[in-house]
Protein backbone atom coordinates (compact mmCIF):
# COMPACT_ATOMS: atom_id res chain seq x y z
CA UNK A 1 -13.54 20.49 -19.94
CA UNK A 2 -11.01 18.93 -22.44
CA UNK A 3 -12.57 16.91 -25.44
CA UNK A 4 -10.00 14.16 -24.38
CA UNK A 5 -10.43 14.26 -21.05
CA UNK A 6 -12.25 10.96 -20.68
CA UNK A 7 -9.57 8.61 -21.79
CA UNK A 8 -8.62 7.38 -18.60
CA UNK A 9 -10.05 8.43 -15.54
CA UNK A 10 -7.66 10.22 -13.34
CA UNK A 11 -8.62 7.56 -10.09
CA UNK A 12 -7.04 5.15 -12.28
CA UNK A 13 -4.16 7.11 -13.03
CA UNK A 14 -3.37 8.05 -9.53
CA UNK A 15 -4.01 4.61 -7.73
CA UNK A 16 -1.26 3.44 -10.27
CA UNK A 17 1.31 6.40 -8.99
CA UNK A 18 3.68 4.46 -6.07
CA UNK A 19 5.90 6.16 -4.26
CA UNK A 20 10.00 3.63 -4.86
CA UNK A 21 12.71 4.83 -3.36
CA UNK A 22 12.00 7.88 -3.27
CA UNK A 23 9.94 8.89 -6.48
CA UNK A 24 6.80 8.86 -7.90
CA UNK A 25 6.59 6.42 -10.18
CA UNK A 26 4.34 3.83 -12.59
CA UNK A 27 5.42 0.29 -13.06
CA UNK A 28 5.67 -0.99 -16.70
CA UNK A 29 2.62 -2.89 -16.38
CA UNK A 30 0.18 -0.25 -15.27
CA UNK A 31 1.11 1.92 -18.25
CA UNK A 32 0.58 -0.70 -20.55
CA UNK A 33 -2.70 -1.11 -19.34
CA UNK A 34 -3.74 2.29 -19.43
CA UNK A 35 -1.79 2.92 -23.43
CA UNK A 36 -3.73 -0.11 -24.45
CA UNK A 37 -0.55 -2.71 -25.20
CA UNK A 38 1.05 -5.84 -23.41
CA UNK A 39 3.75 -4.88 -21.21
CA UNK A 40 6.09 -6.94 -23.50
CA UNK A 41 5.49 -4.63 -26.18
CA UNK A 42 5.83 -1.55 -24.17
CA UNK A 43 9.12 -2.94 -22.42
CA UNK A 44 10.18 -3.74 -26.13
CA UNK A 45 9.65 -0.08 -27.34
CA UNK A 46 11.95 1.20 -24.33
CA UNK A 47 14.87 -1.40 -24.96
CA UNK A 48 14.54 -0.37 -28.41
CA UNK A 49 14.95 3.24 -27.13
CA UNK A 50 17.23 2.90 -24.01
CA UNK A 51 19.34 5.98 -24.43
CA UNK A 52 15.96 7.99 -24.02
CA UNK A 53 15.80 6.69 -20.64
CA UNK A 54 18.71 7.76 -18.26
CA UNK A 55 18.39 6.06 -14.65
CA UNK A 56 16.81 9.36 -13.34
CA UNK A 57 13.62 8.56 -15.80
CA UNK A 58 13.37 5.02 -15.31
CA UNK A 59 14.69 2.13 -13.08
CA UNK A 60 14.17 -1.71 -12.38
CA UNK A 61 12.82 -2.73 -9.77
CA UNK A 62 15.51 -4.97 -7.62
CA UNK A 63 14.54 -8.52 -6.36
CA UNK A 64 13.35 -7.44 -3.20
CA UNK A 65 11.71 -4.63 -3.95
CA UNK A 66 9.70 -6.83 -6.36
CA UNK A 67 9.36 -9.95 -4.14
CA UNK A 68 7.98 -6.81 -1.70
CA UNK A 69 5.52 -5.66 -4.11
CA UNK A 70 4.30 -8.82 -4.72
CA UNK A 71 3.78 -9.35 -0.86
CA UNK A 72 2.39 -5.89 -0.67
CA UNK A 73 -0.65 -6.59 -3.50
CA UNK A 74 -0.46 -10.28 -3.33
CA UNK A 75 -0.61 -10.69 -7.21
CA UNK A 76 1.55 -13.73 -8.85
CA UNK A 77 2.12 -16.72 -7.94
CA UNK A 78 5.19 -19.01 -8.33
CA UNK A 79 3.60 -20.68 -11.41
CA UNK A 80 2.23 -17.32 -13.05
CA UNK A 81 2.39 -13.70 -13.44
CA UNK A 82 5.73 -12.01 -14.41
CA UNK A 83 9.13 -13.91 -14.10
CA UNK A 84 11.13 -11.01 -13.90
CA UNK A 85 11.38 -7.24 -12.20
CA UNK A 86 8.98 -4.73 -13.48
CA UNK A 87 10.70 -0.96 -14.70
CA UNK A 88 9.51 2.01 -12.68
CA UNK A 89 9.11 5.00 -14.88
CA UNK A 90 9.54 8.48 -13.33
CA UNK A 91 6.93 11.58 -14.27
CA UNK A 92 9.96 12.75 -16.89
CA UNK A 93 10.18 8.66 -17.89
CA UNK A 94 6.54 8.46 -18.51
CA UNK A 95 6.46 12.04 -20.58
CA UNK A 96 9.43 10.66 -22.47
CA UNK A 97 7.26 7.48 -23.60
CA UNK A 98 5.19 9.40 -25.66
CA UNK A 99 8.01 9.68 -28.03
CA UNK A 100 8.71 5.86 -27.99
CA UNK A 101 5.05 5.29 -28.32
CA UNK A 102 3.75 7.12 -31.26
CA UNK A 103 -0.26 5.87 -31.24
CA UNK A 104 -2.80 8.99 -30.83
CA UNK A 105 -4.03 6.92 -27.11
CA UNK A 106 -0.17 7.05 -25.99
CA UNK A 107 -0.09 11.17 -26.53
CA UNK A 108 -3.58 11.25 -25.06
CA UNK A 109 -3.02 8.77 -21.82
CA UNK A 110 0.23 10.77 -20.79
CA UNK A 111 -1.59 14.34 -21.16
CA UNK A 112 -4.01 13.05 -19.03
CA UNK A 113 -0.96 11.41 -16.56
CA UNK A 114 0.95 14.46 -16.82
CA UNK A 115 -2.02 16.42 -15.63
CA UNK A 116 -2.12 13.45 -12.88
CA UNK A 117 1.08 14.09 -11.68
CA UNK A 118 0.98 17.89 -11.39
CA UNK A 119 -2.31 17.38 -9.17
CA UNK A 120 -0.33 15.06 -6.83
CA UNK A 121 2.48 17.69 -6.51
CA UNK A 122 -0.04 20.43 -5.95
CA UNK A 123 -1.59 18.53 -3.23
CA UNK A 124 1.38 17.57 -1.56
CA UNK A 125 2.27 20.77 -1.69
CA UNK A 126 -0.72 22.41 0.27
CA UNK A 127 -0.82 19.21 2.71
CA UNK A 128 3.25 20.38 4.01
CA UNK A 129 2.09 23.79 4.40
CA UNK A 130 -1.24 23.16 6.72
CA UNK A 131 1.30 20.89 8.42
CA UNK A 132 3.91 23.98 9.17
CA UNK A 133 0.74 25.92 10.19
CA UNK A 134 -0.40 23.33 12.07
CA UNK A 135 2.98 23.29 13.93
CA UNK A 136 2.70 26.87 14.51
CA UNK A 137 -0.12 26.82 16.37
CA UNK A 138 0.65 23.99 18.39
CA UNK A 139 3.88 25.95 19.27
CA UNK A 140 1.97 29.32 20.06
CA UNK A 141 -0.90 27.86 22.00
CA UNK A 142 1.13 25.75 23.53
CA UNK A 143 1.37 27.33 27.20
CA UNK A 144 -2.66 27.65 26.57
CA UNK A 145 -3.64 23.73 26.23
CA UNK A 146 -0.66 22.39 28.20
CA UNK A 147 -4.01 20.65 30.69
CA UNK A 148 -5.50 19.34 27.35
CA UNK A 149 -1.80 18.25 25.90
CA UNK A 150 -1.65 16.30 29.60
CA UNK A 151 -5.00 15.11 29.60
CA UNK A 152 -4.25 13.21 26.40
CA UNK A 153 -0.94 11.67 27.09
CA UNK A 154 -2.55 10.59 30.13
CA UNK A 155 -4.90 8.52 28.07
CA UNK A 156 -2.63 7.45 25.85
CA UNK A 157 -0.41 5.61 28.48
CA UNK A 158 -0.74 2.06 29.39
CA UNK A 159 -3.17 0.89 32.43
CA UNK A 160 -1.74 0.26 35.69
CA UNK A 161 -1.85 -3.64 36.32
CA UNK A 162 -4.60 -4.54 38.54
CA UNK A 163 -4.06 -6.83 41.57
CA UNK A 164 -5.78 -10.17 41.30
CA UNK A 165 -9.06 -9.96 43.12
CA UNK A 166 -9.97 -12.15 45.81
CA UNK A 167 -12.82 -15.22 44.95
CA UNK A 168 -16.06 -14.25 46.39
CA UNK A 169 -18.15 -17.83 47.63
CA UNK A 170 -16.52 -20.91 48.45
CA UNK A 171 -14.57 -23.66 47.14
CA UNK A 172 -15.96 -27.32 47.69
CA UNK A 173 -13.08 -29.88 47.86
CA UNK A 174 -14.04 -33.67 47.52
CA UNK A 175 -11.60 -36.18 47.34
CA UNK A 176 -10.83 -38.08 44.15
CA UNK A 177 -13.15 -40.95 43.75
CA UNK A 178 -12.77 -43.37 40.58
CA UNK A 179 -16.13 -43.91 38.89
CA UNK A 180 -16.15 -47.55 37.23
CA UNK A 181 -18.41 -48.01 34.27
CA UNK A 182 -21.46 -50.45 34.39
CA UNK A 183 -21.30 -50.80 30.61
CA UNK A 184 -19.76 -53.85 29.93
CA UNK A 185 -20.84 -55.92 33.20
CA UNK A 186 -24.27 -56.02 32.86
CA UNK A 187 -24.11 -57.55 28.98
CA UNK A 188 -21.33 -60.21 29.35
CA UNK A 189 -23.10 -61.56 32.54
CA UNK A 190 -26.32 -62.06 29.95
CA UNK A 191 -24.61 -64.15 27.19
């Protein structure tokens, strides 16, 4: 086990990892969380540091991506909360802010993201190839559980619609008879 291995737990770190147009990334916010600063600090570092960060290491969100996020975690309202896109930082954008950030829990929080990220790919990794196996099979067997195959796409289709069943008893008809109400008759007749 690493002595610094306890900085941030790695649930944190991965429940912060979102998946934006096609990367895995951490929003501005998150990581200022986890390296201990306000995201206006941390977005202040960067700007100070831009040509570190080429588009392929970090990216703003557009408007509707954020307004989507916002939807998506329901955080902000139009009063509070951030006024402006958050940056996405890529695995090579969040390695490269341990150069812009230069505190001993900055080097420690992105060893322990770093080591985040490279369990995500490894896991991704196995996942596609049990899928390809999985495909295999399916393709090899395929002749063999054909009844099974049916049998399920049966069960997946919709119900036939049922015809409307006939009323069992009878129906009693009465004509329509106005009721009057003895409420008011009997008290004015009394005064």
């Amino acid at each position: 086990m690493h002595k610094d291995a306890g900085v941030v737990p790695s649930e944190r770190i991965e429940r912060s990892i979102l998946l934006i147009r096609g990367h895995k990334v951490m929003l501005d916010a998150d990581l200022a969380a986890l390296y201990g600063v306000e995201t206006r600090q941390l977005v202040r570092a960067v700007k100070r540091n831009i040509s570190r960060f080429p588009h392929d290491f970090m990216f703003q969100l557009s408007k509707d991506e954020f307004e989507n996020l916002r939807c998506h975690f329901g955080t902000s309202s139009q009063w509070g909360g951030r006024r402006y896109p958050p940056y996405a930082f890529t695995e090579q954008g969040v390695a490269m802010l341990s150069s812009v950030l230069k505190s001993r829990r900055a080097v420690q929080v992105n060893i322990e993201i770093m080591r985040t990220f490279v369990r995500l790919r490894r896991m991704l990794a196995s996942h596609a190839d049990l899928a390809r196996k999985l495909e295999a099979l399916e393709k090899k067997y395929d002749a063999q559980f054909k009844v099974v195959f049916d049998a399920i796409r049966q069960l997946m289709m919709p119900p036939e619609p049922e015809l409307p069943k006939k009323r069992i008893g009878f129906l009693v008809e009465e004509p329509y008879v106005p009721y009057k109400s003895l409420r008011g008759s009997k008290r004015q007749k009394s005064r």
